[in-house]
N, C-alpha and C. Protein backbone atom coordinates (compact mmCIF):
# COMPACT_ATOMS: atom_id res chain seq x y z
N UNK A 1 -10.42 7.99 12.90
CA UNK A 1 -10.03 6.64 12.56
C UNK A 1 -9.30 6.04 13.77
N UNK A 2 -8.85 4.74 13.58
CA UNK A 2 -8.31 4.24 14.81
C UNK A 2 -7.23 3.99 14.96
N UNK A 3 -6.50 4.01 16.17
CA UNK A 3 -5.17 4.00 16.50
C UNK A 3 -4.44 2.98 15.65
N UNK A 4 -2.99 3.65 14.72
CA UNK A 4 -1.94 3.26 13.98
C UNK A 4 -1.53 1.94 14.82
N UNK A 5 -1.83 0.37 14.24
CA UNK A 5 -1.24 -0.71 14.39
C UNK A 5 -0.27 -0.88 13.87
N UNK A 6 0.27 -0.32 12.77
CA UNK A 6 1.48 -0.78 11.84
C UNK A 6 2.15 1.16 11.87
N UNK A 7 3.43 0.78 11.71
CA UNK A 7 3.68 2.04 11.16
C UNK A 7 3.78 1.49 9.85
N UNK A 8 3.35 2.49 9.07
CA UNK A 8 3.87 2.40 7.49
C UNK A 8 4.68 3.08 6.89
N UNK A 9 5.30 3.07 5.81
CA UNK A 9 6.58 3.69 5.29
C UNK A 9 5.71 4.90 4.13
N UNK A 10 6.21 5.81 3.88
CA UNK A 10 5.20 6.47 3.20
C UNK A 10 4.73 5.87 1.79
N UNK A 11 6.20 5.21 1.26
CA UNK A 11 5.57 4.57 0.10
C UNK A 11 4.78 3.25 -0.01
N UNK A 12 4.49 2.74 1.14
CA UNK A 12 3.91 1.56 1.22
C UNK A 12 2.66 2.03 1.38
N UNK A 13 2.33 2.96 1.91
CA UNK A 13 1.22 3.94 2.05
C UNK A 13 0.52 4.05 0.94
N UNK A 14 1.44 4.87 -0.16
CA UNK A 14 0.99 5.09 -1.22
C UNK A 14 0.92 3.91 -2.38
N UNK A 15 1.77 2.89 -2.54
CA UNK A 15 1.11 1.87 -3.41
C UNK A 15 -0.36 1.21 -2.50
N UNK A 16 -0.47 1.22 -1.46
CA UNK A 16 -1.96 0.89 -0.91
C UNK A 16 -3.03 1.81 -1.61
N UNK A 17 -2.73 3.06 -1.26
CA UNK A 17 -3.64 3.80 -1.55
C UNK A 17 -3.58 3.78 -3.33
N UNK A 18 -2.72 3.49 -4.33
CA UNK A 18 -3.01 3.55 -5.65
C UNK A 18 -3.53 2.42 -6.02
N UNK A 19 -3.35 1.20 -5.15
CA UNK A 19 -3.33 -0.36 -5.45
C UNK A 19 -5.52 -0.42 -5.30
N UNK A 20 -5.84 0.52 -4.28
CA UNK A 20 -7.16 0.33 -4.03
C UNK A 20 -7.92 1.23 -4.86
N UNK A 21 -7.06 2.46 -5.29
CA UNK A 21 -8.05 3.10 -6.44
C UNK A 21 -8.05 2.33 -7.80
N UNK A 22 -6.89 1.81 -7.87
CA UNK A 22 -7.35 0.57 -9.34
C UNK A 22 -8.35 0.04 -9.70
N UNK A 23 -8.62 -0.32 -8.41
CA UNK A 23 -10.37 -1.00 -8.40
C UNK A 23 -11.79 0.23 -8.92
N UNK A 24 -11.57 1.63 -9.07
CA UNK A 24 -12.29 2.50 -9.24
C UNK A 24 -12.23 3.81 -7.93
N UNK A 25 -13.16 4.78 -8.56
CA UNK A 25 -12.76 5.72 -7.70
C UNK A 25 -13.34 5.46 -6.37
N UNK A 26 -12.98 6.56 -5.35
CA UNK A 26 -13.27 6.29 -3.95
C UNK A 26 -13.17 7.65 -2.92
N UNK A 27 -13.80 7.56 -1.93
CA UNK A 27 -13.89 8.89 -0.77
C UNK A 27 -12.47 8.32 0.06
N UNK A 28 -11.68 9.58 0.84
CA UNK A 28 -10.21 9.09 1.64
C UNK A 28 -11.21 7.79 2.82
N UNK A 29 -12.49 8.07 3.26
CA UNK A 29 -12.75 6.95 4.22
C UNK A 29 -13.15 5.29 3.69
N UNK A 30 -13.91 5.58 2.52
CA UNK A 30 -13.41 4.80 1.44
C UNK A 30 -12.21 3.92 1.28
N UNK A 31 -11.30 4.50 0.92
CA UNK A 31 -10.16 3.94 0.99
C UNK A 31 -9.27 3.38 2.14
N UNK A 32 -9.55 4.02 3.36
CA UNK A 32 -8.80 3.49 4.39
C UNK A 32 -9.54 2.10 4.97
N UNK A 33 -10.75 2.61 4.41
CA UNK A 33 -11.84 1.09 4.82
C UNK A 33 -11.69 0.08 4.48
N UNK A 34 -11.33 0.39 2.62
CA UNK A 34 -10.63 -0.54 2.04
C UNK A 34 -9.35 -1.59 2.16
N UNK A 35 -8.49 -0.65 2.27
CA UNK A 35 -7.28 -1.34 2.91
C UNK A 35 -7.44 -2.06 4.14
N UNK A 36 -8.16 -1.15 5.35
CA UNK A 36 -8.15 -2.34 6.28
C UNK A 36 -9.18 -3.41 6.00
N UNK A 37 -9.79 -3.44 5.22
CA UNK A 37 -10.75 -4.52 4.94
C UNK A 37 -9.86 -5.64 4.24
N UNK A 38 -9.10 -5.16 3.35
CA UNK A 38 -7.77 -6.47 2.59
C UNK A 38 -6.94 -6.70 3.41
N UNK A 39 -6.71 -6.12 4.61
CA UNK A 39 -5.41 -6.19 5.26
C UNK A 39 -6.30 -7.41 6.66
N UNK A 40 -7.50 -7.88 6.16
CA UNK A 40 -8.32 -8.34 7.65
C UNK A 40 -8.09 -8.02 8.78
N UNK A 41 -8.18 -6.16 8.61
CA UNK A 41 -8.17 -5.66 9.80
C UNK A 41 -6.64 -5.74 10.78
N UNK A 42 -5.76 -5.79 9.94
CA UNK A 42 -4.52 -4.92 10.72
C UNK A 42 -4.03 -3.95 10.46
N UNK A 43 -4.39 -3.47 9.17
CA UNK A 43 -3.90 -1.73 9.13
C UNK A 43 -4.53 -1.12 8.68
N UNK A 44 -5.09 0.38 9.82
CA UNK A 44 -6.21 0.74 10.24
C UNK A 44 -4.90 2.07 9.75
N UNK A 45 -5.59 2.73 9.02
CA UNK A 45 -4.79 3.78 8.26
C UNK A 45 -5.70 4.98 8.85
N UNK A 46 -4.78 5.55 9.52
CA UNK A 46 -5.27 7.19 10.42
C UNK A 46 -4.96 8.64 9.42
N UNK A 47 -6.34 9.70 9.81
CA UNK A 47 -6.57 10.62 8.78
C UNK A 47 -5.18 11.13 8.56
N UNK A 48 -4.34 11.33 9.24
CA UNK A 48 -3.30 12.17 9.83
C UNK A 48 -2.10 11.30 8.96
N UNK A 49 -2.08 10.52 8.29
CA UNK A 49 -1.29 9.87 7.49
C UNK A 49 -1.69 9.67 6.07
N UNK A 50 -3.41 9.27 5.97
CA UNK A 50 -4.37 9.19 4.97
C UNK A 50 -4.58 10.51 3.95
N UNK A 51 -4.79 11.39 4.74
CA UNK A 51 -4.93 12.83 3.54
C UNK A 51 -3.52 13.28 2.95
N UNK A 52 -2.54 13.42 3.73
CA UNK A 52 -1.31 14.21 3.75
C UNK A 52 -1.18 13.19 2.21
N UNK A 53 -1.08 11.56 2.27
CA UNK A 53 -0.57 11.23 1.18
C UNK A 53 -1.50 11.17 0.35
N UNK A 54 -2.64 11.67 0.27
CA UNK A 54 -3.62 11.62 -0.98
C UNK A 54 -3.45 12.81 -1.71
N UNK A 55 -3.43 14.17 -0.72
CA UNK A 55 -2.28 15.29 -1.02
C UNK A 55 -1.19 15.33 -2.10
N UNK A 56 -0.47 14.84 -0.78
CA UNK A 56 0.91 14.51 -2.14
C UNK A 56 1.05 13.54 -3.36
N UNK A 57 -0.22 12.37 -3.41
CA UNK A 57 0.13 11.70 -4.76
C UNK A 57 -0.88 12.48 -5.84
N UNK A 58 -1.54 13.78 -5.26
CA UNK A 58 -2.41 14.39 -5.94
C UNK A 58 -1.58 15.72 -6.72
N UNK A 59 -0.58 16.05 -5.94
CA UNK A 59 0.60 16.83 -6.78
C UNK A 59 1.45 15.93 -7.39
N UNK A 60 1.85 15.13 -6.90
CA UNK A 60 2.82 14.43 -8.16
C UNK A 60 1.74 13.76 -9.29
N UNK A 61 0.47 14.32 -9.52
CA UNK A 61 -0.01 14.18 -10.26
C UNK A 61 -0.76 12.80 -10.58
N UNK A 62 -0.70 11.84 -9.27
CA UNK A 62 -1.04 10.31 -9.83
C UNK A 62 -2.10 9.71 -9.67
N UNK A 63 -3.22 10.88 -8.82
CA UNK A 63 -4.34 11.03 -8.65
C UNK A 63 -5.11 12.58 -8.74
N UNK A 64 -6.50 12.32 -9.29
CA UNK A 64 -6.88 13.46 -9.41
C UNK A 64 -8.10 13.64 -8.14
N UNK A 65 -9.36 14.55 -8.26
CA UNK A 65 -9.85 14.88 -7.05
C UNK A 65 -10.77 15.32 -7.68
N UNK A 66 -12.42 15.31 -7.19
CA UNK A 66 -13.28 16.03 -7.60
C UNK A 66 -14.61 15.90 -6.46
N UNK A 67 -15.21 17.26 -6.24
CA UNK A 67 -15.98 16.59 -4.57
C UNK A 67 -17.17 15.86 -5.60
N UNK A 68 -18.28 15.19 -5.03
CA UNK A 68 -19.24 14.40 -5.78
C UNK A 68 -19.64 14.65 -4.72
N UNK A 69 -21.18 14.11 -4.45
CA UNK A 69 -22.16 13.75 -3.53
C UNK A 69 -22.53 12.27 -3.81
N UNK A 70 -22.29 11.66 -2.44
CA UNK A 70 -22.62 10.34 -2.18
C UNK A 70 -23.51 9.97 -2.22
N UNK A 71 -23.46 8.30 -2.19
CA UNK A 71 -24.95 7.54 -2.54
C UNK A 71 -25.81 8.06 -1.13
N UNK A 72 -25.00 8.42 -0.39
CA UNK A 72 -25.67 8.88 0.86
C UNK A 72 -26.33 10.84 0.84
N UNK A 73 -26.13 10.84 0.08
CA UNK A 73 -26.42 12.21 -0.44
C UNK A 73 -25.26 13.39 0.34
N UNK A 74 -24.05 13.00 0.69
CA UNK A 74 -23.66 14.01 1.43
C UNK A 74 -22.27 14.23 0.37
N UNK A 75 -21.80 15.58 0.59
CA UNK A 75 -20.24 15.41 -0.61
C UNK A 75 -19.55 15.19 0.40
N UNK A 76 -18.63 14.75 -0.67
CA UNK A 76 -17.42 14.18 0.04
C UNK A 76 -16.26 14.34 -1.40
N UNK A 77 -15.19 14.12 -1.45
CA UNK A 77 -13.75 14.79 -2.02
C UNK A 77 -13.94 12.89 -2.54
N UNK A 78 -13.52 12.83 -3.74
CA UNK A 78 -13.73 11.55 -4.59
C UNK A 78 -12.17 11.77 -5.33
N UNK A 79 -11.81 10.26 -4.51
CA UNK A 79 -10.21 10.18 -5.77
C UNK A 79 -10.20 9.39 -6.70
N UNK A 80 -9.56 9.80 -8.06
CA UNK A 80 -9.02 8.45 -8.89
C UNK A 80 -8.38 8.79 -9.82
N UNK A 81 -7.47 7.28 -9.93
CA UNK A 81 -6.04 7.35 -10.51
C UNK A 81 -6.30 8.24 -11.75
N UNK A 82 -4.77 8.75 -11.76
CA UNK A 82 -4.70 9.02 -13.70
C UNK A 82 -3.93 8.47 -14.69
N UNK A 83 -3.57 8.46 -15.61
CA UNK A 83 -3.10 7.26 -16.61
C UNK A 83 -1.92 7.26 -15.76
N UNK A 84 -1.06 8.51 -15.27
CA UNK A 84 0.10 8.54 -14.61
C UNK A 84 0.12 7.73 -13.57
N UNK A 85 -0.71 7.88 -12.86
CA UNK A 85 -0.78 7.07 -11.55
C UNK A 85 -0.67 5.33 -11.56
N UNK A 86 -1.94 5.42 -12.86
CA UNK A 86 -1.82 3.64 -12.94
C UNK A 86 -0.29 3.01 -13.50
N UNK A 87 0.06 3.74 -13.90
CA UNK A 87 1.27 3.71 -14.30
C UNK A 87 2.17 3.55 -13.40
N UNK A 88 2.08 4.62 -12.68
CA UNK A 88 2.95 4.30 -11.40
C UNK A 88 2.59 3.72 -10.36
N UNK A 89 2.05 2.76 -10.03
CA UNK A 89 0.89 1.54 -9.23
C UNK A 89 1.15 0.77 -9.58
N UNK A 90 1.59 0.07 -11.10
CA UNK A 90 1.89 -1.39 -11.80
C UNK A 90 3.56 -1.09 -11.51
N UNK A 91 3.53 -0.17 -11.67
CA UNK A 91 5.55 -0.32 -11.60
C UNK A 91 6.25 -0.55 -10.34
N UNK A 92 5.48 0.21 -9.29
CA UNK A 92 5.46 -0.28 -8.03
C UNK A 92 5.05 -1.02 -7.23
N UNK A 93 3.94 -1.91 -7.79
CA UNK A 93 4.05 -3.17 -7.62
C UNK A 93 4.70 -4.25 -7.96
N UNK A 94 5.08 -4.19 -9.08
CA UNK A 94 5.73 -4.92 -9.96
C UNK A 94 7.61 -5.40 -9.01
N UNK A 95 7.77 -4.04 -8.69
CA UNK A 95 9.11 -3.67 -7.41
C UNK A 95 8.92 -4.26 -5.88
N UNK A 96 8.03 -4.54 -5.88
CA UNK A 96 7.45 -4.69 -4.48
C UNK A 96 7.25 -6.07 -4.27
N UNK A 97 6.64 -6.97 -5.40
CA UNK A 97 6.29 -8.35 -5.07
C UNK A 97 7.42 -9.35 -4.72
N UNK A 98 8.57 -8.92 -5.28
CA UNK A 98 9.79 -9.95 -5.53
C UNK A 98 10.08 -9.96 -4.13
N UNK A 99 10.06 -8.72 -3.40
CA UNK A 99 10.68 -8.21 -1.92
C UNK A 99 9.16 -8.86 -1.20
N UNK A 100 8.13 -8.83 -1.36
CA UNK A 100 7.22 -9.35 -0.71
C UNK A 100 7.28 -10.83 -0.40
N UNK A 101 7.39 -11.80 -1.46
CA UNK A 101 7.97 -12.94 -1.88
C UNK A 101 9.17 -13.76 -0.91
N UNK A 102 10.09 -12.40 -0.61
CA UNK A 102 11.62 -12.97 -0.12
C UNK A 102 10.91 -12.90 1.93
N UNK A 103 10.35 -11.77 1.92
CA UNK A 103 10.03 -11.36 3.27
C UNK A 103 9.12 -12.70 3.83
N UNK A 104 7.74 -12.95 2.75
CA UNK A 104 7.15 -13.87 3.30
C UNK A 104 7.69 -15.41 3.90
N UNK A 105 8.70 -15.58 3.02
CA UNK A 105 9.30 -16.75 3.56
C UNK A 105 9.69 -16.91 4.62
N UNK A 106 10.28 -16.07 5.92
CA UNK A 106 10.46 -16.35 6.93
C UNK A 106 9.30 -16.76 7.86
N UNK A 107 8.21 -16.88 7.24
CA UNK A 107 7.00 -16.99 7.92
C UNK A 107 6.78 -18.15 8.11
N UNK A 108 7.04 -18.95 6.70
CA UNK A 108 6.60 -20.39 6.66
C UNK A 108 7.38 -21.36 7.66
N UNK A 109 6.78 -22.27 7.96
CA UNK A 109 7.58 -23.27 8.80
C UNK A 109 8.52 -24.05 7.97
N UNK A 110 9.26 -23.97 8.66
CA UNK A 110 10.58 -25.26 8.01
C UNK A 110 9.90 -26.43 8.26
N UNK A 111 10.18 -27.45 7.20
CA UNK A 111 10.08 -28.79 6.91
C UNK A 111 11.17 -29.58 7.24
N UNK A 112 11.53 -30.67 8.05
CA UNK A 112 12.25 -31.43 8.19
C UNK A 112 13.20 -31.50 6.66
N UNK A 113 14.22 -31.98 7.11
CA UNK A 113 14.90 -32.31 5.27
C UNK A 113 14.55 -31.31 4.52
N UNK A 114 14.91 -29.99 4.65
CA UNK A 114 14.72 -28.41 3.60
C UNK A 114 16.05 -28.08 3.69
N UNK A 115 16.11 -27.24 2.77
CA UNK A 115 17.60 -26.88 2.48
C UNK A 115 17.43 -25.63 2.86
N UNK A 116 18.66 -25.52 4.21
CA UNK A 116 18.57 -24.46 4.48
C UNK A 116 20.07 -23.98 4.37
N UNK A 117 20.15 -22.31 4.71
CA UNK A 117 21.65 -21.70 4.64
C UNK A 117 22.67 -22.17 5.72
N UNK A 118 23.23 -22.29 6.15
CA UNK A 118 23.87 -22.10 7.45
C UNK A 118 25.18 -21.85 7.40
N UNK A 119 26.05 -20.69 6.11
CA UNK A 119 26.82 -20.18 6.60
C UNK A 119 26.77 -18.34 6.54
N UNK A 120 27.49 -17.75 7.59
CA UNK A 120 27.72 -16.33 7.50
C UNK A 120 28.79 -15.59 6.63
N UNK A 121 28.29 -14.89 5.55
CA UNK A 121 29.32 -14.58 5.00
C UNK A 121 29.81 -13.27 5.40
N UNK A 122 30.98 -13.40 5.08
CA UNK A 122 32.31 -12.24 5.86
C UNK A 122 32.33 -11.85 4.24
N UNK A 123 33.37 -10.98 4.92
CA UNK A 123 33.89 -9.85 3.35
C UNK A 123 34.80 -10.77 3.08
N UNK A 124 35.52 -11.61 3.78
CA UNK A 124 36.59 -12.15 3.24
C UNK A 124 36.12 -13.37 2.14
N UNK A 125 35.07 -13.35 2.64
CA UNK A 125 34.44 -14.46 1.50
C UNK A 125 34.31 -14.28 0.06
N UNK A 126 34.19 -13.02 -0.50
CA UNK A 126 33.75 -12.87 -1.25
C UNK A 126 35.30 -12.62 -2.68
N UNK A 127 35.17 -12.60 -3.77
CA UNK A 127 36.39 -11.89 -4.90
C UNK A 127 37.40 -12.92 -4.38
């Protein structure tokens, strides 16, 4: 796969990777294809980060594993969620959007006449 553009946090990792098996099951190249395909190609998720956490959300139980043979006729290791997992995919998203929400805003351009902050608060400010 191709060189890490983003570092990712491991759990941001892993709601990606549960957020794209929602959609149905999938091969680990599958999935990294996926993501960088929603991400329009800025995060290019490397094996070396990709298995380790398919691994570990496969012991904490939130995905399961079974090899299949592809439409291409070759096997390959097939993931998808389990009730646990989807479970834990809506909850962590659910945690994630509000903080997504607050982050995106620094993005947008200010508008003339917007209300903005402009003071620093000290400890003394506060009680």
């Amino acid at each position: 796969m191709a060189i890490r553009e983003i570092d990712l946090l491991q759990g941001t990792l892993d709601l990606l990777i549960l957020q794209t098996l929602s959609r149905g099951p999938n091969h680990g190249y599958g999935i990294a294809q996926r993501i960088r395909q929603l991400s329009d190609d800025v995060l290019r998720i490397e094996e070396g980060s990709l298995y380790p956490a398919l691994y570990r959300l496969e012991q904490q139980r939130l995905i399961d594993s079974e090899w299949r043979v592809t439409e291409n006729n070759r096997k390959a290791k097939v993931y998808e969620l389990t009730r646990k997992g989807r479970t834990a995919g809506r909850a962590e998203l659910d945690g994630w959007q509000p903080t997504h929400r607050i982050t995106s805003l620094r993005d947008q351009p200010t508008r003339p006449n917007s209300f903005r902050f402009n003071h620093t608060y000290t400890a003394g400010d506060c009680c």
